[in-house]
C-alpha atoms as a PDB file:
ATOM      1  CA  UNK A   1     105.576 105.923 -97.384  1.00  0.00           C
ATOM      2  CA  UNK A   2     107.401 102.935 -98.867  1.00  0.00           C
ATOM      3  CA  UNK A   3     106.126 101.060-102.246  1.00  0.00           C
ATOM      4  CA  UNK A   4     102.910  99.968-102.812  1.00  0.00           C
ATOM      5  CA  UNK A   5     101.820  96.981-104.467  1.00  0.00           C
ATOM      6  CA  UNK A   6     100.214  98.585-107.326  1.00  0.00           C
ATOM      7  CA  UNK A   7     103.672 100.104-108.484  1.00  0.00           C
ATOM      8  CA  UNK A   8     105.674  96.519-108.970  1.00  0.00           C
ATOM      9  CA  UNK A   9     102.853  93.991-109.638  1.00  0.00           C
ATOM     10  CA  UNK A  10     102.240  92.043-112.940  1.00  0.00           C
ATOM     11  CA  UNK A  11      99.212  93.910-114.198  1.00  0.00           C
ATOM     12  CA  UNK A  12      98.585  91.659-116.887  1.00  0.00           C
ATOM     13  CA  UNK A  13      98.269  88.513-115.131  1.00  0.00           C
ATOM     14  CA  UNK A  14      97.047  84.995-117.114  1.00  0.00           C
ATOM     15  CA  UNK A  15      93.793  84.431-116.689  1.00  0.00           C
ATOM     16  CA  UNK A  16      91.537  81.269-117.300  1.00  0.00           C
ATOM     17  CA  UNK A  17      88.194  79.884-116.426  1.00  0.00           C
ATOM     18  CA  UNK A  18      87.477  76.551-114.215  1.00  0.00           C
ATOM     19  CA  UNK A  19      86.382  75.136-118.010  1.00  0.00           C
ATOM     20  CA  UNK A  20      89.781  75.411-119.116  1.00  0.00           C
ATOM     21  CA  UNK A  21      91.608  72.295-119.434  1.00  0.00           C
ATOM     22  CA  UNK A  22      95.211  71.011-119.035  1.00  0.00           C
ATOM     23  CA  UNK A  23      95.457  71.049-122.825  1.00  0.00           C
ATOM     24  CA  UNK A  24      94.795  74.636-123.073  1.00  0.00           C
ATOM     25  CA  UNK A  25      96.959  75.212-119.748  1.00  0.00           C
ATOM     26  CA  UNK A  26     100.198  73.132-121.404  1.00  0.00           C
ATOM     27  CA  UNK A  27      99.529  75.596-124.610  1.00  0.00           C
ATOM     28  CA  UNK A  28      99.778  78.605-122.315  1.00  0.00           C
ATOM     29  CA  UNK A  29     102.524  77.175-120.888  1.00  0.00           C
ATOM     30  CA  UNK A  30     104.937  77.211-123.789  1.00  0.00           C
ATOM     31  CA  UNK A  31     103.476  80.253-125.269  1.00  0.00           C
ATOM     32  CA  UNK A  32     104.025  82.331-122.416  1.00  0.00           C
ATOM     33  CA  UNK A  33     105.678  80.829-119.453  1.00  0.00           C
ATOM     34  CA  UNK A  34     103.947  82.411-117.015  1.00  0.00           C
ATOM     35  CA  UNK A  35     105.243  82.441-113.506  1.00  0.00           C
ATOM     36  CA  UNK A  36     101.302  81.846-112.356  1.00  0.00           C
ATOM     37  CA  UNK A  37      97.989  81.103-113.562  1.00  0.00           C
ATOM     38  CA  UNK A  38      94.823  82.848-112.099  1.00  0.00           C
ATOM     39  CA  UNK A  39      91.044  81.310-112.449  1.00  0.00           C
ATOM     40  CA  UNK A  40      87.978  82.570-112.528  1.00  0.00           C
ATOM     41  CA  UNK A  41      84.407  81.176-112.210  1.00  0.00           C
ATOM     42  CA  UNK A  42      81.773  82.231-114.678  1.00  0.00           C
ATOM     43  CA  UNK A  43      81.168  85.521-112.895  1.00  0.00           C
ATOM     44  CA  UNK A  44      84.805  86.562-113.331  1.00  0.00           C
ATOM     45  CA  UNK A  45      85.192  85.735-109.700  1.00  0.00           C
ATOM     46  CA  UNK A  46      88.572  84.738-108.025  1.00  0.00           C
ATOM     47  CA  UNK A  47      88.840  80.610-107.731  1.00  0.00           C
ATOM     48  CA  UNK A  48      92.278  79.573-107.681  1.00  0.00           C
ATOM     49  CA  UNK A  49      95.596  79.875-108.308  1.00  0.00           C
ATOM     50  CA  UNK A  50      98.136  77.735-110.293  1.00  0.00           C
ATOM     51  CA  UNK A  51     102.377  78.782-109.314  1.00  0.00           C
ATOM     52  CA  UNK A  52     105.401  76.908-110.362  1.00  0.00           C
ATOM     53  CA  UNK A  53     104.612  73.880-108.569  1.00  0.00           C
ATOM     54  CA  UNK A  54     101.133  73.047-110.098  1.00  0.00           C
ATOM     55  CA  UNK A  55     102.580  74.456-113.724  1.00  0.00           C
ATOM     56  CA  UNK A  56     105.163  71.615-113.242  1.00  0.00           C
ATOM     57  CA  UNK A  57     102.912  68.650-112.338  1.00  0.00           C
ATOM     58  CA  UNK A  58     100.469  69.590-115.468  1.00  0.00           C
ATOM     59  CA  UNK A  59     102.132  66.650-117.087  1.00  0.00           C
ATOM     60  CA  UNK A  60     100.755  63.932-114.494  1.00  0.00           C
ATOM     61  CA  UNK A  61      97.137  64.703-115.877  1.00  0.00           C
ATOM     62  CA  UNK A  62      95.125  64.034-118.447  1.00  0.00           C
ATOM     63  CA  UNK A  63      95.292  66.442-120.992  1.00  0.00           C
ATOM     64  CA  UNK A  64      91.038  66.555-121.046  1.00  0.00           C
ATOM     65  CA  UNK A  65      90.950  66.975-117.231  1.00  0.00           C
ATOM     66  CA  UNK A  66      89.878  70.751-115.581  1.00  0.00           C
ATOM     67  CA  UNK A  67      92.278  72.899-114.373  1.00  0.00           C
ATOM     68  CA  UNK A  68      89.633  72.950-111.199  1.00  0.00           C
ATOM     69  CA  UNK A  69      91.469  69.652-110.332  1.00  0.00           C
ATOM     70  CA  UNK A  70      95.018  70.996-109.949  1.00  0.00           C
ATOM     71  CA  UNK A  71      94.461  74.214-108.978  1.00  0.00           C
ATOM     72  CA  UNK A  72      95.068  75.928-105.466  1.00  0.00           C
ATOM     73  CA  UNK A  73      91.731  76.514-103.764  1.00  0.00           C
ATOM     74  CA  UNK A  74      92.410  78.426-100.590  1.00  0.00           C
ATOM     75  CA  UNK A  75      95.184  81.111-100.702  1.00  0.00           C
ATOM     76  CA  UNK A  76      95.734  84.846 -99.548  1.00  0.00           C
ATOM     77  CA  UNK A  77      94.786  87.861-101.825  1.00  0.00           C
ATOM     78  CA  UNK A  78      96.827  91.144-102.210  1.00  0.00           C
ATOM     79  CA  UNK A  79      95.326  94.359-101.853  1.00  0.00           C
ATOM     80  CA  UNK A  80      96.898  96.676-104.702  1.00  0.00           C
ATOM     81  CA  UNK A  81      97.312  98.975-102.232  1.00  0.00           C
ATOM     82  CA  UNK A  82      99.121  97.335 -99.802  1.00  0.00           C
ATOM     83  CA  UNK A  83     102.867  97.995 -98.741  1.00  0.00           C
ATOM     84  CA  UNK A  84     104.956  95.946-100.487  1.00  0.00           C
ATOM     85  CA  UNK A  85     106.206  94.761 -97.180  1.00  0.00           C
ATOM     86  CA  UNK A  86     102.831  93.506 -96.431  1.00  0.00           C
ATOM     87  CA  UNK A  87     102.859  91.630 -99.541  1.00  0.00           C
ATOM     88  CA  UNK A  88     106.063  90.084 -98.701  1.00  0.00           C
ATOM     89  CA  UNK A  89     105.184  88.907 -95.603  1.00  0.00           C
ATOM     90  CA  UNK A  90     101.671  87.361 -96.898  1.00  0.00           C
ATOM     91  CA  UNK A  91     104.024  85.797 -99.545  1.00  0.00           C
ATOM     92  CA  UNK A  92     106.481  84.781 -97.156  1.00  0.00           C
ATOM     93  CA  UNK A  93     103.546  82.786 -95.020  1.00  0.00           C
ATOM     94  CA  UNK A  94     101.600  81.539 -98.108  1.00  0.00           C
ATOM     95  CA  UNK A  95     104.528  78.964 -99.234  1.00  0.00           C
ATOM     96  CA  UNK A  96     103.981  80.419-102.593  1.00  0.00           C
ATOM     97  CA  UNK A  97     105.431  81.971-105.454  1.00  0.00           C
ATOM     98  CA  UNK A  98     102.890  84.130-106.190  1.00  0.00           C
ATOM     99  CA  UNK A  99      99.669  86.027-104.920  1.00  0.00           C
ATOM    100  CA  UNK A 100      96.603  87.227-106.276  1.00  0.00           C
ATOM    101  CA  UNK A 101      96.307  91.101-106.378  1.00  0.00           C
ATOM    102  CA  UNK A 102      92.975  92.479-105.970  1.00  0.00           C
ATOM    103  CA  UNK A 103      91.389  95.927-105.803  1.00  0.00           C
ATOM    104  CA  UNK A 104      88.934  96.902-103.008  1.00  0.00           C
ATOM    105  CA  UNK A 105      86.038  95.187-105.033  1.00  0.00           C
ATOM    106  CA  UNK A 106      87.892  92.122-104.943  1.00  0.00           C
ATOM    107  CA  UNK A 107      88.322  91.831-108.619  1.00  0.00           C
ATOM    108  CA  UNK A 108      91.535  90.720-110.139  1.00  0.00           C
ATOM    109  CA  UNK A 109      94.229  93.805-111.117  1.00  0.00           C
ATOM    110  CA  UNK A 110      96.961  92.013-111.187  1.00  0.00           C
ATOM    111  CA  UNK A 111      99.502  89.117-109.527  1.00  0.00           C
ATOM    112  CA  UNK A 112     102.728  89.895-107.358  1.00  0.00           C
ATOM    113  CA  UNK A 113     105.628  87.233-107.002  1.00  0.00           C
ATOM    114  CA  UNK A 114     108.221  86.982-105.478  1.00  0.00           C
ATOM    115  CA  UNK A 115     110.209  88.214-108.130  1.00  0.00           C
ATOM    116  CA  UNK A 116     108.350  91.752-108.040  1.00  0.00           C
ATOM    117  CA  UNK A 117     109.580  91.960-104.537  1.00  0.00           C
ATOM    118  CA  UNK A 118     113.034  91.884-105.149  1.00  0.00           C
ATOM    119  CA  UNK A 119     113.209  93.011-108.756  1.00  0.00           C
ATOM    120  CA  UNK A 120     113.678  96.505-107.269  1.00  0.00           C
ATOM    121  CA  UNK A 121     117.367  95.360-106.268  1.00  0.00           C
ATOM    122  CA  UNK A 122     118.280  93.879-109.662  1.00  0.00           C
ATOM    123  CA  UNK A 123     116.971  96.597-112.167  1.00  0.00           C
ATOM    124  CA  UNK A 124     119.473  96.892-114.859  1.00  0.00           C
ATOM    125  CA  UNK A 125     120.755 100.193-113.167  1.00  0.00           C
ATOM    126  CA  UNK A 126     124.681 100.023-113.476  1.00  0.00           C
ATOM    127  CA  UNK A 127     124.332 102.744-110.211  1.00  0.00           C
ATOM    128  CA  UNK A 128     122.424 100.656-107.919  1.00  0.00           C
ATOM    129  CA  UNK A 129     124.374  97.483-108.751  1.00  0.00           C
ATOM    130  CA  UNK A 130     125.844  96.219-105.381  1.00  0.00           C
ATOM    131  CA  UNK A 131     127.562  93.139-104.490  1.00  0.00           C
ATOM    132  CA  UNK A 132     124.642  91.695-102.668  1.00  0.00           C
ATOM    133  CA  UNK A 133     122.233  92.901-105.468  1.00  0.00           C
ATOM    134  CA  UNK A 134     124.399  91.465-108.151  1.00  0.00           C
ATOM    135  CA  UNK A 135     124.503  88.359-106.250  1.00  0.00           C
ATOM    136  CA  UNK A 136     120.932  87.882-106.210  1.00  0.00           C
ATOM    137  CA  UNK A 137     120.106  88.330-109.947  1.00  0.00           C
ATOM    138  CA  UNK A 138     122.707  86.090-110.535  1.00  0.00           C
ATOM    139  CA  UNK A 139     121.483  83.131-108.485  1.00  0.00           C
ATOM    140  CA  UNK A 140     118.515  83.476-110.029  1.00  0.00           C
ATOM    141  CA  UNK A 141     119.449  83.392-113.878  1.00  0.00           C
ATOM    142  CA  UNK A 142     117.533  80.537-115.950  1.00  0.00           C
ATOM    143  CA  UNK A 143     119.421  80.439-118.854  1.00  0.00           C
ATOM    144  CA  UNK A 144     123.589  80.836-120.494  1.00  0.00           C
ATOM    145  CA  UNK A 145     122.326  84.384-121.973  1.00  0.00           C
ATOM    146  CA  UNK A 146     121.037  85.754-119.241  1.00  0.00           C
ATOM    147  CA  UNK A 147     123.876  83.997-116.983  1.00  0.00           C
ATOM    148  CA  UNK A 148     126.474  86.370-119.487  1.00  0.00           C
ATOM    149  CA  UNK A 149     124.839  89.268-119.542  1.00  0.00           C
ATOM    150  CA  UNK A 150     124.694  89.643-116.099  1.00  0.00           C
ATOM    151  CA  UNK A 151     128.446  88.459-115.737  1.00  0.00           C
ATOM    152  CA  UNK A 152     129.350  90.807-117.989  1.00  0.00           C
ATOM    153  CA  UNK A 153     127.433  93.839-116.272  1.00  0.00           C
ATOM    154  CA  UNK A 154     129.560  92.445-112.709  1.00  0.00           C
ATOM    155  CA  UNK A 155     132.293  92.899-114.975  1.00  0.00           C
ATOM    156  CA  UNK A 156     131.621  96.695-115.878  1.00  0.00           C
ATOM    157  CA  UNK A 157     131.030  97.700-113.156  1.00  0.00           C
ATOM    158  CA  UNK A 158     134.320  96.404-111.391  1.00  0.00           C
ATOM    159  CA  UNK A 159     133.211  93.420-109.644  1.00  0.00           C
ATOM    160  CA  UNK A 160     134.104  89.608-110.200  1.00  0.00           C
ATOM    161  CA  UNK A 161     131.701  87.054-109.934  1.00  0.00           C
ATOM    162  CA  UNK A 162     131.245  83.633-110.376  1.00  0.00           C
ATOM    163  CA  UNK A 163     128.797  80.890-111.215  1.00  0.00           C
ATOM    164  CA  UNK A 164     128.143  77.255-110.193  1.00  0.00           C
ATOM    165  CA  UNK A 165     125.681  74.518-108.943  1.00  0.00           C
ATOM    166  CA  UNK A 166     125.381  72.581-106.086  1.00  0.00           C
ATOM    167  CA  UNK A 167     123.588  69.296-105.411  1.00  0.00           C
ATOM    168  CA  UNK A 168     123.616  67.347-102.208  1.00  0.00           C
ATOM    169  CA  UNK A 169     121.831  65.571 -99.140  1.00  0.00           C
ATOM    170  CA  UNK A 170     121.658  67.039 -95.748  1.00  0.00           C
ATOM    171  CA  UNK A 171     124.317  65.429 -94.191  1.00  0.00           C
ATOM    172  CA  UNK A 172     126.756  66.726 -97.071  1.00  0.00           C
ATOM    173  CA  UNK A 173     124.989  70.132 -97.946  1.00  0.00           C
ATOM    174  CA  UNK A 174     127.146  72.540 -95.772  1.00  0.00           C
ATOM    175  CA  UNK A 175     130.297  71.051 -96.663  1.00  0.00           C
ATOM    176  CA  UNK A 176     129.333  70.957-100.680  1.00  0.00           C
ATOM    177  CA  UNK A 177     127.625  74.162-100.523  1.00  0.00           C
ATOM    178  CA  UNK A 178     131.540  75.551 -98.826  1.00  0.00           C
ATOM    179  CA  UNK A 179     133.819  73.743-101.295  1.00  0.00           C
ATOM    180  CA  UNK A 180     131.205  74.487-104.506  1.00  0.00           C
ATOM    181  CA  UNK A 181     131.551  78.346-103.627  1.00  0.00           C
ATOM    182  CA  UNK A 182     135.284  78.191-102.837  1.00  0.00           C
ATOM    183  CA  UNK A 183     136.419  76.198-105.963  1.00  0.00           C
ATOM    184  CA  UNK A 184     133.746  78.647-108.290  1.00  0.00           C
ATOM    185  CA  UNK A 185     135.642  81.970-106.829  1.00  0.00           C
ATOM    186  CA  UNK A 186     138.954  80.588-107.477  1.00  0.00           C
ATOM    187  CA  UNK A 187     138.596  79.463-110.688  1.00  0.00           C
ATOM    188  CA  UNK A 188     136.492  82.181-111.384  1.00  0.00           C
ATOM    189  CA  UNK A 189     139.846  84.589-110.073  1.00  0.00           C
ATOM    190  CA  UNK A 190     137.126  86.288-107.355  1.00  0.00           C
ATOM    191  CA  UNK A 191     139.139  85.230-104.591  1.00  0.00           C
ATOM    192  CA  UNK A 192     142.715  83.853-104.729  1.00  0.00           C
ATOM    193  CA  UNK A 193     144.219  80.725-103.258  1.00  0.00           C
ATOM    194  CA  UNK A 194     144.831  82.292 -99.891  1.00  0.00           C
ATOM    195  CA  UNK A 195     143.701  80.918 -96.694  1.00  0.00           C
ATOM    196  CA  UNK A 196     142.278  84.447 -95.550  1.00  0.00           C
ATOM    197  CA  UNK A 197     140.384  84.901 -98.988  1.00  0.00           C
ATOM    198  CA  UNK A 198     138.921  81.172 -98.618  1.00  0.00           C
ATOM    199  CA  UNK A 199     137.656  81.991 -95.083  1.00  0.00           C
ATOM    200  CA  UNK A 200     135.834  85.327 -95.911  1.00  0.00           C
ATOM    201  CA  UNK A 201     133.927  82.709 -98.540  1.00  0.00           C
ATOM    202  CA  UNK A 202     133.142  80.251 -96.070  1.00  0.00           C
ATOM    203  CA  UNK A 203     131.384  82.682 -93.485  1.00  0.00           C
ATOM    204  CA  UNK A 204     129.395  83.905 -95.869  1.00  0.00           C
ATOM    205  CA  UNK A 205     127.975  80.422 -97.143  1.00  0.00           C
ATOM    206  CA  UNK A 206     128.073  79.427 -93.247  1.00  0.00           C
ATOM    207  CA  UNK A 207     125.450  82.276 -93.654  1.00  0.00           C
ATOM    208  CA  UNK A 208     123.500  80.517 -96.067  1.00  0.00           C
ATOM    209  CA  UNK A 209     123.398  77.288 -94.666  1.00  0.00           C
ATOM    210  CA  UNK A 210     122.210  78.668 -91.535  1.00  0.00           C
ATOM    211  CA  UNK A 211     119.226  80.160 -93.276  1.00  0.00           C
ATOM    212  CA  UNK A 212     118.527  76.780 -94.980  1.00  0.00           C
ATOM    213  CA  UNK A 213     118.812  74.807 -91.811  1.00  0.00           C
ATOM    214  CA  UNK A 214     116.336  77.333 -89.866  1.00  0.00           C
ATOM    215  CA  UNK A 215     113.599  77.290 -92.417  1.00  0.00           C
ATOM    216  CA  UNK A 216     114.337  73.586 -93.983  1.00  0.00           C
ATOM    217  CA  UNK A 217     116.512  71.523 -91.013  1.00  0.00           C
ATOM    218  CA  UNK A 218     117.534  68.166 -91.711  1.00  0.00           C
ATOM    219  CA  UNK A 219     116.467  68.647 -95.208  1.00  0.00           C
ATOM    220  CA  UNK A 220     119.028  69.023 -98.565  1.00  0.00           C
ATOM    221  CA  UNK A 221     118.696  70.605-101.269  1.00  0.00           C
ATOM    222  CA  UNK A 222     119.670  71.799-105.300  1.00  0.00           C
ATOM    223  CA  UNK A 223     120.907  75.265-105.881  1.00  0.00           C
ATOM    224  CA  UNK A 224     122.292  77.679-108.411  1.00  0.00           C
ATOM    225  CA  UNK A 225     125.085  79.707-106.237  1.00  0.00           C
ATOM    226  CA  UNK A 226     126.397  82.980-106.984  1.00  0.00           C
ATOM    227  CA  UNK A 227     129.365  84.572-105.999  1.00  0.00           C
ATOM    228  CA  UNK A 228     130.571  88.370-106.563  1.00  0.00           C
ATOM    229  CA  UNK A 229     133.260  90.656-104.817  1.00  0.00           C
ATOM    230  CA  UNK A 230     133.449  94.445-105.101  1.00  0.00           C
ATOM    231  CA  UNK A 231     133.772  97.091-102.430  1.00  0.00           C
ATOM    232  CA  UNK A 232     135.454  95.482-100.272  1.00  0.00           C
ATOM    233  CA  UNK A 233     133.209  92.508 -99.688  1.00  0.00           C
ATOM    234  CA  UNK A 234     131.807  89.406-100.977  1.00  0.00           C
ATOM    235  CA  UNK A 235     128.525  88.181-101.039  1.00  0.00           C
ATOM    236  CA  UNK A 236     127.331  85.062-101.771  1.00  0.00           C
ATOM    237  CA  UNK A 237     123.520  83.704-102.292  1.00  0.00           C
ATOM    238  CA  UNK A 238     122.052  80.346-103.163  1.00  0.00           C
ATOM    239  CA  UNK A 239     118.537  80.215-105.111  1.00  0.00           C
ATOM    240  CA  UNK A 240     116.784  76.763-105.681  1.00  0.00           C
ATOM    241  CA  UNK A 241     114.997  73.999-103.561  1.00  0.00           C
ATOM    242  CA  UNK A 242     115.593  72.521-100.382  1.00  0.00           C
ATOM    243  CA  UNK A 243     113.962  68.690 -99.825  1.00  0.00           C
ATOM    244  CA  UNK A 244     114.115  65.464 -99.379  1.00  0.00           C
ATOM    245  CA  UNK A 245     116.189  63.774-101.570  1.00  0.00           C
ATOM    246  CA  UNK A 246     116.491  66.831-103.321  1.00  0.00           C
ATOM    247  CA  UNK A 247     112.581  67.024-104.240  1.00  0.00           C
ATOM    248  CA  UNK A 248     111.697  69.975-105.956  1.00  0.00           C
ATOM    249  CA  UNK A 249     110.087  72.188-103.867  1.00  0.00           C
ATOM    250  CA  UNK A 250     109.247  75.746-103.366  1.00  0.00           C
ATOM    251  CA  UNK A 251     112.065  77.890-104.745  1.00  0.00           C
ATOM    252  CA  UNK A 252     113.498  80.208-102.076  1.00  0.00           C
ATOM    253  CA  UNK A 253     116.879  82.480-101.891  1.00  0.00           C
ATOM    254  CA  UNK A 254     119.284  82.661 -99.400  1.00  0.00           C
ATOM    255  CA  UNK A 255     122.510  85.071 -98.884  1.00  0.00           C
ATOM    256  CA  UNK A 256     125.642  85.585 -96.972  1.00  0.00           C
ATOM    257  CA  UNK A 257     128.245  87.933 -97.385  1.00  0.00           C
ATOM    258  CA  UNK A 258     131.700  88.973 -95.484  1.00  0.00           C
ATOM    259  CA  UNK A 259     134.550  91.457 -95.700  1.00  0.00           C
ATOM    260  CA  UNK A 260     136.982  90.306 -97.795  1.00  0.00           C
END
């Protein structure tokens, strides 16, 4: 039997009441940075949910208004004991970040996001490190420490990697998201200036883009992109938000990789 949820959830999750307002939520917001806020009604009950999205926005509102006004009213709950492929796929259809978990009384034991999922595949193990795992973590850096840190472990452990952004409108994202990766892996000395080398890069952000365009077509989009070669193969992923006009939206991940 695989994972459960129990084993990789948050099981200290931030919790406030419908009372609370923004002022108290902006507070909790630079104290703690949580990923998602859960509230309650008087009974301790399950009301909403607040994930990146509504964090961001807290700005646009009054500081004296409730948090009942930005909150998410109907969304799926988590059993603790669920698969954690079950959670990923209620994830997955949610358009969240993150999920409620529950226990079979339905009372609040914890929250599971999308970073639980994967965090199993970029646990600072220098044994389990892969390309594609590396890759990931990567993407998904928020800061210049934890960018280095992570370079560095690519670094012991053999690999090369590289780092870059990419910004751009539909029309341009494939060929931006191509040349970004390319210019970032030879700069980088991941790949040399060979035509061979270039192509394994470009089929494996021709993998990315495909993902974008089945899940976002016609839309752009703003992306950290990672790059990282070892064992024979490089893999490439993309983490940010697709849009209009580059809008933020939900964050999502996408990969590609290719023998190199």
């Amino acid at each position: 039997m695989g994972l459960q949820v129990k084993e990789i959830m948050d099981c200290n999750p931030v919790v406030v009441t419908e009372d609370s307002t923004v002022f108290e939520i902006r507070e909790i917001i630079i104290l703690r940075q949580p990923d998602c806020i859960l509230v309650t009604n008087d009974d301790k009950k399950l009301t909403g949910i607040l994930t990146n999205v509504q964090l961001a926005s807290v700005g646009e509102f009054d500081t004296d208004e409730k948090v009942s006004r930005l909150m998410i009213k109907e969304f799926k709950r988590v059993n603790s004991n669920m698969s954690v492929r079950e959670a990923a796929a209620l994830l997955s259809a949610s358009d969240l970040e993150a999920l409620p978990v529950v226990d079979n009384n339905d009372d609040i034991v914890g929250v599971v996001t999308n970073k639980d999922i994967v965090k199993d595949l970029v646990e600072d193990r220098e044994a389990a490190l892969t390309p594609e795992c590396a890759v990931i973590y990567l993407s998904m850096t928020k800061d210049p420490e934890q960018e280095e840190y992570w370079l560095q472990k690519v670094s012991n452990k053999g690999y090369r990697a590289a780092i870059t952004q990419v910004g751009a409108t539909s029309e341009k994202l494939p060929i931006k998201l191509r040349e970004a990766a390319i210019v970032a892996a030879i700069a980088r000395s991941v790949i040399r200036e060979d035509n061979r080398e270039k192509y394994a890069v470009s089929m494996a952000v021709r993998d990315i883009y495909s993902q974008c365009y089945t899940i976002n077509p016609g839309l752009g989009g703003g992306f950290k992109l990672a790059i990282v070669r070892g064992e024979g193969r490089i893999a490439v992923a993309a983490f940010g938000h697709c849009g209009h006009a580059l809008s933020n939206g939900n964050e999502q991940i996408f990969m590609g990789s290719n023998i190199i």
